[in-house]
PDB file of N, CA and C in Angstrom:
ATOM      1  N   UNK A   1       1.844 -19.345   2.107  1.00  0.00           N
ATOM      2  CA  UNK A   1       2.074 -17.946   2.450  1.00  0.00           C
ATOM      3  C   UNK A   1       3.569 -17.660   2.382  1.00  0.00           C
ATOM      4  N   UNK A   2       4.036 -16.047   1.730  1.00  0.00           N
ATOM      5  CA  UNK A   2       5.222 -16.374   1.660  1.00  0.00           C
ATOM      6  C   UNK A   2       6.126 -16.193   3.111  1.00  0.00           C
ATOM      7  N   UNK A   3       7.413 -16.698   3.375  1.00  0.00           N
ATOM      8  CA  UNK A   3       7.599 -16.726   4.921  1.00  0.00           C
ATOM      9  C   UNK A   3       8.306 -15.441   4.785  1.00  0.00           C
ATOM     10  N   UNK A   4       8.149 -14.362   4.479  1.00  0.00           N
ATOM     11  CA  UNK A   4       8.756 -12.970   4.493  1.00  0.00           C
ATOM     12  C   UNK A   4       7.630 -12.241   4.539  1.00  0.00           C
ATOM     13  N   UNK A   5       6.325 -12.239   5.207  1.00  0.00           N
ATOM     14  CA  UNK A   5       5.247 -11.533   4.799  1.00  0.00           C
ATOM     15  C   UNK A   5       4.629 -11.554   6.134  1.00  0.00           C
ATOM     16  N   UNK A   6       4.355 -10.704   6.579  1.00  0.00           N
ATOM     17  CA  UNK A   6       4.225 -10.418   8.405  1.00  0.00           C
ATOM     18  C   UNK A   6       3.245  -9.953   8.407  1.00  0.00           C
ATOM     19  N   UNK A   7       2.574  -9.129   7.557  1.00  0.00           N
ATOM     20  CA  UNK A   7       0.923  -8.600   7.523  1.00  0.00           C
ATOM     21  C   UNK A   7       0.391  -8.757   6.498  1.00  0.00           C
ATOM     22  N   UNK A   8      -0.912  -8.538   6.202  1.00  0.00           N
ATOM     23  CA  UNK A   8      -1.736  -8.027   5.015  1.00  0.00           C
ATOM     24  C   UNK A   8      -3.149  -7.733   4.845  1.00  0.00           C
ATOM     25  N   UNK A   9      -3.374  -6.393   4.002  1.00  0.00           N
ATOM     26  CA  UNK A   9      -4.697  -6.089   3.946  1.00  0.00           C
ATOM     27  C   UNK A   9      -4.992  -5.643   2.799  1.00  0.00           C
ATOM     28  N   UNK A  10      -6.777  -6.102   2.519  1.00  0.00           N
ATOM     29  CA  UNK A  10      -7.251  -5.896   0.946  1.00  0.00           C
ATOM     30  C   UNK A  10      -8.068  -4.655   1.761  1.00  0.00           C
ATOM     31  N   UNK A  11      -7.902  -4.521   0.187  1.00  0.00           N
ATOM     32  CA  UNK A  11      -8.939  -3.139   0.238  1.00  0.00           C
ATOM     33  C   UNK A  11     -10.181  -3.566  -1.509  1.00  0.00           C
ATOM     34  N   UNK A  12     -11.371  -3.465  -1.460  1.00  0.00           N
ATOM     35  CA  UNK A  12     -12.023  -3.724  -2.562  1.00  0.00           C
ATOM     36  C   UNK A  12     -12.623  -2.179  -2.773  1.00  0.00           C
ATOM     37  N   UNK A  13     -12.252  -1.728  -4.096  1.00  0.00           N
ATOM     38  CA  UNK A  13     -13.190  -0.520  -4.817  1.00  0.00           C
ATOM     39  C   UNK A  13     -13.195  -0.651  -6.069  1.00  0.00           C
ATOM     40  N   UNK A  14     -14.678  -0.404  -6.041  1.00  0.00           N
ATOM     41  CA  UNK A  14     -15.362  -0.968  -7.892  1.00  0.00           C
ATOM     42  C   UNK A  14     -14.834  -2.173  -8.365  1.00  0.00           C
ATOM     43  N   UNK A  15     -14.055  -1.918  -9.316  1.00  0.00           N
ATOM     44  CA  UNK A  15     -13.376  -3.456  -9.741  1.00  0.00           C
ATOM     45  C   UNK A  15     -12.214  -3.383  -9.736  1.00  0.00           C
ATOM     46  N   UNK A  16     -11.628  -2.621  -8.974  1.00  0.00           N
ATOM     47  CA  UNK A  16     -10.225  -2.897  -8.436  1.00  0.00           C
ATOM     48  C   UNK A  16      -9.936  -3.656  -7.310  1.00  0.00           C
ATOM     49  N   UNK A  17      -8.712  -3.950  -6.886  1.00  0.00           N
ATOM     50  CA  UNK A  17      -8.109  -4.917  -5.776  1.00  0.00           C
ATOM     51  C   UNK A  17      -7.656  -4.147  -5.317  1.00  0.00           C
ATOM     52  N   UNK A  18      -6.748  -3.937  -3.999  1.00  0.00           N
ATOM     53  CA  UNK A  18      -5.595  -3.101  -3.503  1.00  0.00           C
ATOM     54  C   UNK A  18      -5.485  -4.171  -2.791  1.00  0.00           C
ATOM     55  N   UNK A  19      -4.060  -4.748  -2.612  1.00  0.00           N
ATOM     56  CA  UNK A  19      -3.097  -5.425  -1.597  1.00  0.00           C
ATOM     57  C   UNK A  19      -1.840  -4.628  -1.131  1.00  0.00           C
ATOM     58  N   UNK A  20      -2.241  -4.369   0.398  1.00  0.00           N
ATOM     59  CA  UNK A  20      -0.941  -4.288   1.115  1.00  0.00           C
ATOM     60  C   UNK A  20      -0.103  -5.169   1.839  1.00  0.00           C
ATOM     61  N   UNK A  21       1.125  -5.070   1.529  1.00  0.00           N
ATOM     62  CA  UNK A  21       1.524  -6.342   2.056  1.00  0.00           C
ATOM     63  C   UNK A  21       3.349  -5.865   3.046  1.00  0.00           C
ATOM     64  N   UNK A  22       2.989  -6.214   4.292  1.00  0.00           N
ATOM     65  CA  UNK A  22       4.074  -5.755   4.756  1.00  0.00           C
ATOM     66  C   UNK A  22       5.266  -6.826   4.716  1.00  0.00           C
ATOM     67  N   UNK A  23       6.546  -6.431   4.371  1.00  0.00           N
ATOM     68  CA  UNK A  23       7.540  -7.867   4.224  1.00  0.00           C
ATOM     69  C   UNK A  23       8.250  -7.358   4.612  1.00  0.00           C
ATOM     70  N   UNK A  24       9.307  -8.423   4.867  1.00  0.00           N
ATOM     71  CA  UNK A  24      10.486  -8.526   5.342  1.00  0.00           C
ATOM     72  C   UNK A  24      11.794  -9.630   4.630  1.00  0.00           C
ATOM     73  N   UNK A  25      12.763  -8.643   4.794  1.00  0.00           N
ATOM     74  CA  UNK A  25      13.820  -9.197   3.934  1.00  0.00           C
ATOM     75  C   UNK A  25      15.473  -8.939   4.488  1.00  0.00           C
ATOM     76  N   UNK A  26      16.424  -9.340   4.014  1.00  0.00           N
ATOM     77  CA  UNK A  26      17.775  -9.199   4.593  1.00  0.00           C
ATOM     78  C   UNK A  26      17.572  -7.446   4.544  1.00  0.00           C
ATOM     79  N   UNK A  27      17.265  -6.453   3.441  1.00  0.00           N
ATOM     80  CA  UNK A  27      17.629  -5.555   3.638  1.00  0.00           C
ATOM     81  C   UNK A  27      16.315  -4.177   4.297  1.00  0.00           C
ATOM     82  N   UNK A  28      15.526  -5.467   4.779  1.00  0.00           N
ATOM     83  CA  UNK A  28      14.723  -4.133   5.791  1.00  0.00           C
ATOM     84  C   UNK A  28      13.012  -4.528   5.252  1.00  0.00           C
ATOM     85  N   UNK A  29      11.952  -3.859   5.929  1.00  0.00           N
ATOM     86  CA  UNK A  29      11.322  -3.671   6.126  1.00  0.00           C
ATOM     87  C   UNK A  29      10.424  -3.316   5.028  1.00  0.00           C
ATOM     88  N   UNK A  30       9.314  -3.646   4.154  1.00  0.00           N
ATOM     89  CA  UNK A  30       8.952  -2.800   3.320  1.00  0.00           C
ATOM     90  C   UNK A  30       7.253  -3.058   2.635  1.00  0.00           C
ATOM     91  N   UNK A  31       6.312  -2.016   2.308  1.00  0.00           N
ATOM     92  CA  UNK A  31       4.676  -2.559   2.360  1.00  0.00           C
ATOM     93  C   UNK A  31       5.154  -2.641   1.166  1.00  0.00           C
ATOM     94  N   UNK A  32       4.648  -3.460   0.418  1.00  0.00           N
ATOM     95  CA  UNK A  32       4.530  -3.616  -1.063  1.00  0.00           C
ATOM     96  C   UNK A  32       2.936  -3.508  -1.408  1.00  0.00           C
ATOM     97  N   UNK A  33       2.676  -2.087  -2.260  1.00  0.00           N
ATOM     98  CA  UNK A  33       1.061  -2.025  -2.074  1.00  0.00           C
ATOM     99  C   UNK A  33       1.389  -2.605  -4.402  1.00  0.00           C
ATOM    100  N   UNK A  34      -0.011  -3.681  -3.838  1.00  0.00           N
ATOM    101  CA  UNK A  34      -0.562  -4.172  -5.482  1.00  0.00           C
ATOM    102  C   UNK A  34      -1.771  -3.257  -6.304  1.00  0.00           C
ATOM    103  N   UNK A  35      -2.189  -3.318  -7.030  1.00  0.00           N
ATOM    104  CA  UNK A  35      -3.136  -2.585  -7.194  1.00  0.00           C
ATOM    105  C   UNK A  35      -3.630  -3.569  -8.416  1.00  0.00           C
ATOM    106  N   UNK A  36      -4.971  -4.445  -8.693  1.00  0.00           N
ATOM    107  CA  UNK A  36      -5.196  -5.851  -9.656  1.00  0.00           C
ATOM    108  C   UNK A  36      -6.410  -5.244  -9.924  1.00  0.00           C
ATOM    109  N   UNK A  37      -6.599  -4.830 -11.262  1.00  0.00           N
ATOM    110  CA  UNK A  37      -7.673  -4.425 -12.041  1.00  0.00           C
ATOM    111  C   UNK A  37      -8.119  -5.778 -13.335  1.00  0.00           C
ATOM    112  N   UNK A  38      -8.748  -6.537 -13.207  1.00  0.00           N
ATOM    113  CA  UNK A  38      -9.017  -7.775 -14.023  1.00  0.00           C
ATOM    114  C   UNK A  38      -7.931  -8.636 -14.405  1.00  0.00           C
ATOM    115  N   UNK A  39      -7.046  -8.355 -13.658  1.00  0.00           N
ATOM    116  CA  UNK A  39      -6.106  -9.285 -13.755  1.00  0.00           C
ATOM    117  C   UNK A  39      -5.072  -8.858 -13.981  1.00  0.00           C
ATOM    118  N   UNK A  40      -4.668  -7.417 -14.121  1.00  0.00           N
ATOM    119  CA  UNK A  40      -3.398  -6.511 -14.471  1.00  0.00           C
ATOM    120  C   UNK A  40      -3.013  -5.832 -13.183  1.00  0.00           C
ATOM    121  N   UNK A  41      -1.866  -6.142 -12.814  1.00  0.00           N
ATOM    122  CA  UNK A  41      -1.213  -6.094 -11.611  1.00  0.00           C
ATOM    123  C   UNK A  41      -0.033  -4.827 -11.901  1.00  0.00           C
ATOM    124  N   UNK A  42       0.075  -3.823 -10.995  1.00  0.00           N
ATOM    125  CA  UNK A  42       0.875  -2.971 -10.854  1.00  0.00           C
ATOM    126  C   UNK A  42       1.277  -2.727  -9.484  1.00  0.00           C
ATOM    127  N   UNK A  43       2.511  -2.391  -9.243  1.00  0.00           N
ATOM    128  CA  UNK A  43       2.778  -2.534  -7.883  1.00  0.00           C
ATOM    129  C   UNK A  43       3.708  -1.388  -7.316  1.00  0.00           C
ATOM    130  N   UNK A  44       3.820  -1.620  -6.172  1.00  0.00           N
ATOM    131  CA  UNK A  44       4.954  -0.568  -5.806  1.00  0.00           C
ATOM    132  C   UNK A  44       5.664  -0.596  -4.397  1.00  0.00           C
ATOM    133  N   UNK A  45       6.739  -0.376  -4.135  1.00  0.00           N
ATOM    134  CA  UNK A  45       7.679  -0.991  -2.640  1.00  0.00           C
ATOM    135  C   UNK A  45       7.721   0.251  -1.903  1.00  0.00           C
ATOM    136  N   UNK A  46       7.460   0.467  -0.444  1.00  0.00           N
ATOM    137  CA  UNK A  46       7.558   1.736   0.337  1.00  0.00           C
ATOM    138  C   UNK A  46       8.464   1.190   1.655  1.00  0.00           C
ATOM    139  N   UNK A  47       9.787   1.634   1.558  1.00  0.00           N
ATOM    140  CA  UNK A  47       9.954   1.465   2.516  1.00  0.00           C
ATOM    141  C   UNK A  47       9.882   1.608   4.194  1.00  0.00           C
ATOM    142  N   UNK A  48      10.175   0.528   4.934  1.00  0.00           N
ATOM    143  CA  UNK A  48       9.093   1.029   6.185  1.00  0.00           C
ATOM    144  C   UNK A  48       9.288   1.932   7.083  1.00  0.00           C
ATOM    145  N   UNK A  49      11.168   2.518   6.663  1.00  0.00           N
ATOM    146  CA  UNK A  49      11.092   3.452   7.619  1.00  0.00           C
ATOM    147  C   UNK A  49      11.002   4.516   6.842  1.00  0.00           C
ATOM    148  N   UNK A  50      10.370   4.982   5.561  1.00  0.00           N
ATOM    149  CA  UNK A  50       9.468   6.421   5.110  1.00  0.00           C
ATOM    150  C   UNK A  50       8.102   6.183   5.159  1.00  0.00           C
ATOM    151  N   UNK A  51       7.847   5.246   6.306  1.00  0.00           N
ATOM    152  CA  UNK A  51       6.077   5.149   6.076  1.00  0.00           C
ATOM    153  C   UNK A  51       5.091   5.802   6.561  1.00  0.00           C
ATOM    154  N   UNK A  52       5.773   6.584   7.388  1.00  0.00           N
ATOM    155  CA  UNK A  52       5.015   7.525   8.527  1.00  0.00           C
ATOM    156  C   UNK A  52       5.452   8.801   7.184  1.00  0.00           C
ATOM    157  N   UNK A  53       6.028   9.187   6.515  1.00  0.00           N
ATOM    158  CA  UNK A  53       5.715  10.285   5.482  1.00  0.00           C
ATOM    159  C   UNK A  53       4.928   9.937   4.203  1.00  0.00           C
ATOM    160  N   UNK A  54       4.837   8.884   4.192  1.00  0.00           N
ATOM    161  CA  UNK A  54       4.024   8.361   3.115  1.00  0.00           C
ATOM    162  C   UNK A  54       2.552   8.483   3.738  1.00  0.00           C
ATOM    163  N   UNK A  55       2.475   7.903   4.742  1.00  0.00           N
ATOM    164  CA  UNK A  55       1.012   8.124   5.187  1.00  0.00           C
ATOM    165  C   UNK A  55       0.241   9.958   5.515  1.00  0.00           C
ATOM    166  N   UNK A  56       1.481  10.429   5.950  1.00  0.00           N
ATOM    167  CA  UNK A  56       0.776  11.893   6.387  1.00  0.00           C
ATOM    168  C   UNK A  56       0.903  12.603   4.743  1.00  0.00           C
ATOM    169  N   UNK A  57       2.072  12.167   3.597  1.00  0.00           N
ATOM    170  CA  UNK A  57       1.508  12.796   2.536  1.00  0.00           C
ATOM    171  C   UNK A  57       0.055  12.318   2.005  1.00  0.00           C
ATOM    172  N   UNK A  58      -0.581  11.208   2.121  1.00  0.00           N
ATOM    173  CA  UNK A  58      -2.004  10.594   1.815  1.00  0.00           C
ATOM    174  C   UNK A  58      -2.754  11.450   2.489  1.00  0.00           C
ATOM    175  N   UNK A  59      -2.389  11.704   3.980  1.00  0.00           N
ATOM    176  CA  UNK A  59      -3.269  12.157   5.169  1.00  0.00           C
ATOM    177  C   UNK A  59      -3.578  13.617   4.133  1.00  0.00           C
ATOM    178  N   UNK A  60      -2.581  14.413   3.670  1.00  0.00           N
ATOM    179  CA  UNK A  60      -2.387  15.726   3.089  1.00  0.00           C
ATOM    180  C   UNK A  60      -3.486  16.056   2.077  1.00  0.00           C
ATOM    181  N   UNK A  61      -3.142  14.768   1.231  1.00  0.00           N
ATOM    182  CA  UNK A  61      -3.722  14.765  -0.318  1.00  0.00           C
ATOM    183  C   UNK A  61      -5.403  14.279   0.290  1.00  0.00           C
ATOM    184  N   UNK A  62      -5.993  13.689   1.406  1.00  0.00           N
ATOM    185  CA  UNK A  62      -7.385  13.384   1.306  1.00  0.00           C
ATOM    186  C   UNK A  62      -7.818  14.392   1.745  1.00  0.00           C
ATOM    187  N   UNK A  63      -7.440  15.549   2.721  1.00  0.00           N
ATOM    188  CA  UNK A  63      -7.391  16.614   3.582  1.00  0.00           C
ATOM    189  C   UNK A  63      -8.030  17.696   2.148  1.00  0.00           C
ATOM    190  N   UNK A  64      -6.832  17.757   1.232  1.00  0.00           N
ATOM    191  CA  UNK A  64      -7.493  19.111   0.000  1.00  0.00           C
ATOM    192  C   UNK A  64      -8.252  18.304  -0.810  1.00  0.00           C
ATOM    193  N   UNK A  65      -8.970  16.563  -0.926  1.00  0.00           N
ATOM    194  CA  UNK A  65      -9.607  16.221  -1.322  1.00  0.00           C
ATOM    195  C   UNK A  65     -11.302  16.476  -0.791  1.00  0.00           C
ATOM    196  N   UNK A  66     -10.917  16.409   0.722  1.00  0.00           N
ATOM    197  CA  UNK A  66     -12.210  16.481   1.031  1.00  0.00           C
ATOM    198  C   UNK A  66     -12.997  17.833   1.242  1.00  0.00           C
ATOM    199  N   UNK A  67     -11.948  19.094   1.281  1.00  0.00           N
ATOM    200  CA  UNK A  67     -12.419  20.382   1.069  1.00  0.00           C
ATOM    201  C   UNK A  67     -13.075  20.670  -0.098  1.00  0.00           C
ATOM    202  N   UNK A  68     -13.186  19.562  -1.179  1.00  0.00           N
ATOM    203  CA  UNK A  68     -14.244  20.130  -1.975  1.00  0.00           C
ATOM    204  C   UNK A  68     -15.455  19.107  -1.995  1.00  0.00           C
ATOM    205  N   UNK A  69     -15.766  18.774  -1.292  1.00  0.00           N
ATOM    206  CA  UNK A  69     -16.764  18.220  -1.298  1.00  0.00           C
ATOM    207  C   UNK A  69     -17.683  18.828  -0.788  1.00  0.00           C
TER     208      UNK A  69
END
């Protein structure tokens, strides 16, 4: 396990992966979410202190998602 890695959670949909992974490093705090579709990995770094706007923009975007349902 790497020793900079303090949490983590999968998420499984269809045949995708999602890994979140919270780390830590000299310069701070940060989820690194994966996203592994048959073996093709794309990724992306959020740092942890914009994570509370990252989450309420998701909160936003499922909010006018679920009004059309």
């Amino acid at each position: 396990m790497d020793s900079d890695l303090l949490h983590t959670e999968k998420i499984l949909a269809d045949r995708k992966v999602f890994f979140l992974d919270l780390k830590e490093n000299a310069r701070g705090k940060v989820v690194k979410i994966t996203e592994d579709v048959s073996g093709n990995r794309d990724t992306i770094m959020v740092p942890a202190e914009i994570l509370g706007d990252f989450i309420a923009a998701l909160s936003d975007i499922k909010a006018t998602s679920d009004e059309g349902e």
